[in-house]
Protein backbone atom coordinates (compact mmCIF):
# COMPACT_ATOMS: atom_id res chain seq x y z
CA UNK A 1 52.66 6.20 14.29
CA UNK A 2 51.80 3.47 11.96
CA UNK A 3 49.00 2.26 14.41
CA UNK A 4 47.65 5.84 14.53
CA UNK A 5 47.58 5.51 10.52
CA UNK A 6 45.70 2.14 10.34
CA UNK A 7 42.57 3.25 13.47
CA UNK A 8 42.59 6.66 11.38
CA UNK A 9 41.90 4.54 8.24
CA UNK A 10 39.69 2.18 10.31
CA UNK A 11 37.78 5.16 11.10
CA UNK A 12 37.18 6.98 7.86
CA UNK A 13 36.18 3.33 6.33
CA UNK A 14 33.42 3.02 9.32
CA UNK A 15 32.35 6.95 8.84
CA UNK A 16 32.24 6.23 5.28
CA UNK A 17 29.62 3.11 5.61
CA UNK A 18 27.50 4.99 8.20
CA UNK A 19 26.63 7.76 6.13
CA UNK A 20 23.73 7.47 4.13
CA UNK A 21 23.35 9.56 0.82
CA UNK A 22 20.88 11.84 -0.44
CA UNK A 23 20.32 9.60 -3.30
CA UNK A 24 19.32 6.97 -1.06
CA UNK A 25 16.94 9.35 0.91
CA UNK A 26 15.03 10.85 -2.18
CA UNK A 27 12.14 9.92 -3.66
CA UNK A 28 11.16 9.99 -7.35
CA UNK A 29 14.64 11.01 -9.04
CA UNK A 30 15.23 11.44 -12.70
CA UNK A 31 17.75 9.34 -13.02
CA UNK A 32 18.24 10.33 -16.38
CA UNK A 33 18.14 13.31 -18.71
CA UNK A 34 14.43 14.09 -19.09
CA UNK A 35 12.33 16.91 -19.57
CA UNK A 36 11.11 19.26 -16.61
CA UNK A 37 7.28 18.15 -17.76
CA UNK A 38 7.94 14.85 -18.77
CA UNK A 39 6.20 13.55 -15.60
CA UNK A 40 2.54 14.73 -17.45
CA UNK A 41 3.16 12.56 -19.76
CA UNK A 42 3.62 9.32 -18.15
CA UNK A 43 1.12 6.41 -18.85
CA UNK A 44 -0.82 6.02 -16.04
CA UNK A 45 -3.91 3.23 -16.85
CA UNK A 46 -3.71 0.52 -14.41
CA UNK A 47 -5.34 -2.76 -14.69
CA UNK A 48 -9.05 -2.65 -12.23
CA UNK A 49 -8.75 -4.84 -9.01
CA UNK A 50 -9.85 -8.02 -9.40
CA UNK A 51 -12.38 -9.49 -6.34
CA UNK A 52 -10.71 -12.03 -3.74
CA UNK A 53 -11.92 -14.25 -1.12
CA UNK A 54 -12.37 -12.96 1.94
CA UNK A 55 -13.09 -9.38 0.34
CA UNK A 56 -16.09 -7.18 1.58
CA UNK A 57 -18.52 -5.44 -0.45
CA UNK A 58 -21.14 -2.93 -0.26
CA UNK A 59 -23.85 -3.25 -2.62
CA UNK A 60 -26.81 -0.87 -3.46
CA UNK A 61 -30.11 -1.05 -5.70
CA UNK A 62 -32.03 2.23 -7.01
CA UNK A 63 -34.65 2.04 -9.05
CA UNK A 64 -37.35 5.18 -9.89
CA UNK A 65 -39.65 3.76 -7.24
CA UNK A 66 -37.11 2.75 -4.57
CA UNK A 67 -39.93 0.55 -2.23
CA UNK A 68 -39.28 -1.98 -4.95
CA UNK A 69 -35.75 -2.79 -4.13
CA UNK A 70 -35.74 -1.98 -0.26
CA UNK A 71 -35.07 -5.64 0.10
CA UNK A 72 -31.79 -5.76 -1.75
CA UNK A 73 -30.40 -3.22 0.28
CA UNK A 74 -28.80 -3.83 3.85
CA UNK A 75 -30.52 -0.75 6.42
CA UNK A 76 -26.92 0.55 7.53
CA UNK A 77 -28.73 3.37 9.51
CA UNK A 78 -29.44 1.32 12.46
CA UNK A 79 -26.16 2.05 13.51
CA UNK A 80 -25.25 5.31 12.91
CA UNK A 81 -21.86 5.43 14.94
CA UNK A 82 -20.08 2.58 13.03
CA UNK A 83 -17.41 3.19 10.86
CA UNK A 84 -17.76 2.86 7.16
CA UNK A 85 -15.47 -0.73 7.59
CA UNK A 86 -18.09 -1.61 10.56
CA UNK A 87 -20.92 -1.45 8.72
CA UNK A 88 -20.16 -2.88 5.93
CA UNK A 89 -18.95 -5.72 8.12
CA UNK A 90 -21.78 -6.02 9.75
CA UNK A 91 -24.40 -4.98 6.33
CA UNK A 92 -21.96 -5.75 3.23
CA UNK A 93 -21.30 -9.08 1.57
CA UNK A 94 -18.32 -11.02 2.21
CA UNK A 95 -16.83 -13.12 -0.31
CA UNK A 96 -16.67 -16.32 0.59
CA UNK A 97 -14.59 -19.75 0.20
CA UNK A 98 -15.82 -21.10 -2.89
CA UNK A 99 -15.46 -16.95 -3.92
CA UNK A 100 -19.32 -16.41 -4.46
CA UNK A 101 -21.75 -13.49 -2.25
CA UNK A 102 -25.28 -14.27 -1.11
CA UNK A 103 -27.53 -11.88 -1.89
CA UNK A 104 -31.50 -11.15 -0.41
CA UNK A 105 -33.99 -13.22 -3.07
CA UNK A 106 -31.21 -13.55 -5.39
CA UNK A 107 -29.43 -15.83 -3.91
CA UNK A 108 -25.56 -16.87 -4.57
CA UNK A 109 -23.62 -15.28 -7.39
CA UNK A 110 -20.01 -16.15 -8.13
CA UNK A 111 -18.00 -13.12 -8.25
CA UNK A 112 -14.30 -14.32 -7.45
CA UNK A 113 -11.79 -12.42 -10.17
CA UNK A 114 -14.40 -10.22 -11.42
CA UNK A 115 -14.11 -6.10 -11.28
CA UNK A 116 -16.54 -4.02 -9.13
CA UNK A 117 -18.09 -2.90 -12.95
CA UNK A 118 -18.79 -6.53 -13.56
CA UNK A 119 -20.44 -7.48 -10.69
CA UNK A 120 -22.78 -4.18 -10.61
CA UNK A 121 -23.62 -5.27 -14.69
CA UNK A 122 -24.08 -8.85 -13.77
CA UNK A 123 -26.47 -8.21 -10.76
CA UNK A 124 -28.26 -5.71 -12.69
CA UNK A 125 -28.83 -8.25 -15.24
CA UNK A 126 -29.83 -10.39 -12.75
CA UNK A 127 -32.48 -8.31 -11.19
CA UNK A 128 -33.79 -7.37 -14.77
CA UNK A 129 -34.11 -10.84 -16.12
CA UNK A 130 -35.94 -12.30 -12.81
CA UNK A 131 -37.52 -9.34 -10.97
CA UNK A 132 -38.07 -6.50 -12.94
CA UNK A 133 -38.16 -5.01 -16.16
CA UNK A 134 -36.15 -2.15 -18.69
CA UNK A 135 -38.97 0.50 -17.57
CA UNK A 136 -37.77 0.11 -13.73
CA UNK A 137 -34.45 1.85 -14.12
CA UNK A 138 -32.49 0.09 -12.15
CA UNK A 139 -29.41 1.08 -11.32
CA UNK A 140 -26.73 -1.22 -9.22
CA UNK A 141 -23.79 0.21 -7.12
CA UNK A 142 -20.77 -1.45 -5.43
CA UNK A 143 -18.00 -0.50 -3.82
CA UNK A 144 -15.06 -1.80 -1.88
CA UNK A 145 -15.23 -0.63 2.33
CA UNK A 146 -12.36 2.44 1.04
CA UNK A 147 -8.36 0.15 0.40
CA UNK A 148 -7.32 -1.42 3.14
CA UNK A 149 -3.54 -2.50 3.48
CA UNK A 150 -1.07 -2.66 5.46
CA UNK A 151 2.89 -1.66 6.18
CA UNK A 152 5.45 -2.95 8.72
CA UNK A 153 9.19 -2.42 8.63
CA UNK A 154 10.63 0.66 8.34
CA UNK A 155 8.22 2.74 8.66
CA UNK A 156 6.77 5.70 11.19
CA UNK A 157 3.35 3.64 11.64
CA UNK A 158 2.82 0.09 10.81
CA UNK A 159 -0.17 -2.13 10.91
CA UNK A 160 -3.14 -1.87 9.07
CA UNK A 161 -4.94 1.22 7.71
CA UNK A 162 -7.73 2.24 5.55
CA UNK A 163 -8.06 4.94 2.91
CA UNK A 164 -11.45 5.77 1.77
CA UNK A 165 -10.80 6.68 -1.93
CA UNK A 166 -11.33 4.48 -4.67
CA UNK A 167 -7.45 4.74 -6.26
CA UNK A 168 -4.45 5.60 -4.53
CA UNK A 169 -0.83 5.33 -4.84
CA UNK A 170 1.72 3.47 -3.05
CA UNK A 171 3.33 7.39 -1.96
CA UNK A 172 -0.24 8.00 -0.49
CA UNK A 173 -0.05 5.19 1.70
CA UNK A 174 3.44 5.64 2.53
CA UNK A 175 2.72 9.28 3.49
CA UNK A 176 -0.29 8.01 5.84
CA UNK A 177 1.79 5.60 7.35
CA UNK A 178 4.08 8.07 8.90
CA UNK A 179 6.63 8.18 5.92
CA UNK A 180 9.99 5.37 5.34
CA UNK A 181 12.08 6.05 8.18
CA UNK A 182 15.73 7.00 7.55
CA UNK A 183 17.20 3.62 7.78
CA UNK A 184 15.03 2.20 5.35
CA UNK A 185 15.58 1.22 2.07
CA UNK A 186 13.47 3.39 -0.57
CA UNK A 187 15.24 1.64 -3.49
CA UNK A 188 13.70 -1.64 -2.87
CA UNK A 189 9.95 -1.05 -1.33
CA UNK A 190 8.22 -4.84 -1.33
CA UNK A 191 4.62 -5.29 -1.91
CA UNK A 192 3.09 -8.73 -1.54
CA UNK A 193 -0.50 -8.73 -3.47
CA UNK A 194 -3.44 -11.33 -3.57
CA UNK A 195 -4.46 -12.37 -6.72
CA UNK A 196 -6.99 -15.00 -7.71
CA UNK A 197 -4.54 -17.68 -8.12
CA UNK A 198 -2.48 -16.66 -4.78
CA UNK A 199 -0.29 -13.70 -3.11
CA UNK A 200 2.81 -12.69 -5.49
CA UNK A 201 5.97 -10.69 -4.00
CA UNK A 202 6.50 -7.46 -6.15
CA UNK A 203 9.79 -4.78 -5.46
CA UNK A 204 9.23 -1.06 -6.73
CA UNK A 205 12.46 1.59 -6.70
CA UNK A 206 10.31 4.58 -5.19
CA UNK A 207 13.85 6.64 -5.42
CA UNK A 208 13.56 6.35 -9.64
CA UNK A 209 10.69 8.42 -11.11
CA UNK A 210 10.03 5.78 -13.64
CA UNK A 211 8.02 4.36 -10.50
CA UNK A 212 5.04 5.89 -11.53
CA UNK A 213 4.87 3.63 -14.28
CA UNK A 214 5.07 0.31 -12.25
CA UNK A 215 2.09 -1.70 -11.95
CA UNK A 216 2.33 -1.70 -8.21
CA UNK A 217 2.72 2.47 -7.76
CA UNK A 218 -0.74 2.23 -7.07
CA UNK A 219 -2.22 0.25 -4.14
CA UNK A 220 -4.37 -2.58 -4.20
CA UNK A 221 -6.68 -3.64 -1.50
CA UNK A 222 -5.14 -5.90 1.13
CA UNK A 223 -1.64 -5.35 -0.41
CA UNK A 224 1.34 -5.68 1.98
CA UNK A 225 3.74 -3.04 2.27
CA UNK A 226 7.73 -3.70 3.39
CA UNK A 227 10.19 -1.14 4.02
CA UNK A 228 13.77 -3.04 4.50
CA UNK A 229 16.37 -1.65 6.32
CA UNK A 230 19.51 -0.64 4.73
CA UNK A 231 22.77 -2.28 6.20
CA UNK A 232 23.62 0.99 7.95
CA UNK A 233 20.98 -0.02 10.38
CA UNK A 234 22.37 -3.59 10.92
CA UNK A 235 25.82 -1.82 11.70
CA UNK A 236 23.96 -0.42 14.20
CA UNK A 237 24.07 3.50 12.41
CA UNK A 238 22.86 5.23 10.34
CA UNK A 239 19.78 6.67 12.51
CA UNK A 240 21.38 9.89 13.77
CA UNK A 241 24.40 11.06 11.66
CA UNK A 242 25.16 13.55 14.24
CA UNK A 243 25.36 11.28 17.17
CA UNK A 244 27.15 8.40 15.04
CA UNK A 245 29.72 10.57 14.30
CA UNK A 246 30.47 11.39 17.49
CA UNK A 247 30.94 8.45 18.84
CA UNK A 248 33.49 7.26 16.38
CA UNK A 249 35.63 10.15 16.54
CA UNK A 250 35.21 9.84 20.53
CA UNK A 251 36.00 6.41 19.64
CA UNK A 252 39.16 7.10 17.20
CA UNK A 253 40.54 9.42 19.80
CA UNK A 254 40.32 6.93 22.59
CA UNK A 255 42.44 4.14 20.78
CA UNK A 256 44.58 6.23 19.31
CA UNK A 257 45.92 7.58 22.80
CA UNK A 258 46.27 4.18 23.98
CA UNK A 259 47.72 3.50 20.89
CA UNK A 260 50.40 6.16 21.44
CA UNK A 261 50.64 5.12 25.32
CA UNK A 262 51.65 1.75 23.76
């Protein structure tokens, strides 16, 4: 009976590791005392995106008479079925190696590292000092083709997707990507972000509210998402508790016949 003892320990030590907790499952937890509305008062200012090589932007003039700056802006209509990404592809400005855009009559301007609000002040300026003057209103736009990134590992859907808002967070684009499949490991979400001076790896703890005050609860453009698995999955469990279980009591029961046959 001693071997019955020792596979019925065996067993409740490999039932034990299979399981995988509700804490491990849920997102956001207070994972200490707080108040019930202590979530409105979290800090959420996060520092603007910063423009890399490689990135795409669309760029728009207005002035009062708009014939005078029909020449800065790319005619989009022509193809009315493209995507927003498409056209900008085809009519935006892409940032290029040495991190400056070329722009109609303007020429090149160096925009690597700068925010979206200095690049519409610093064409604007542009425009006003060369072209045209205070009384011509002009008014400068631009915008990033919506935040494209991208997830692979645990996940419902990987590969890369496209939002077209202007901020979201990293739940937004977890939620569009199918959600973190059971197996993987919300407690350690990876995101590897460009930055002017390269790409930096970043972890976030999506299952502790205090998430929401990371610097990376909010996607950037071109970030990479990774969902790890937890070890359940490298045991080769942990994806259907039901069926797990089964097979280890089916398993249990097995040896421990043979073990009494013995």
């Amino acid at each position: 009976m001693s071997q019955v003892k020792i596979l019925l320990v065996v067993i409740g030590f490999m039932l034990f590791h299979s399981c995988i907790g509700t804490k491990k499952l849920t997102y956001l937890q207070e994972k200490e005392s707080k108040e019930v509305d202590s979530i409105a008062r979290i800090h959420m200012a996060q520092e603007p995106y910063r423009v890399q090589i490689n990135d795409m932007l669309s760029i728009r003039v207005k002035a009062l008479d708009q014939n005078l700056v029909n020449a800065f802006n790319p005619i989009s209509e022509a193809n009315l079925d493209a995507t927003t990404e498409e056209k900008v592809y085809f009519d935006g400005f892409t940032v290029d190696r040495k991190g400056e855009i070329k722009i109609p009559i303007l020429g090149k301007i160096k925009v690597l590292g700068m925010t979206l609000k200095d690049i519409e002040q610093t064409i604007e300026q542009e425009l006003l000092d060369k072209y045209f003057k205070e009384t011509s209103n002009i008014f400068v736009t631009v915008k990033l083709p919506g935040i494209p990134y991208t997830t692979i590992g645990e996940f419902g859907n990987t590969g890369s997707q496209v939002i077209y808002k202007e901020r979201i967070t990293i739940m937004e684009a977890i939620a569009n990507s199918g959600d973190i499949q059971i197996t993987g490991d919300r407690s350690n979400i990876i995101v590897v972000r460009q930055y002017p001076s390269g790409v930096k790896r970043h972890s976030i703890d999506l299952t502790d509210l205090d998430a929401i005050n990371s610097p990376y609860y909010y996607v950037k453009p071109n970030d990479l998402i990774i969902a790890n698995p937890l070890p359940q999955k490298s045991l080769g469990v942990g994806t259907n508790a039901f069926g797990t279980i089964t097979s280890l009591i089916s398993l249990g029961l097995t040896l421990t016949i043979i073990a009494i046959r013995l």
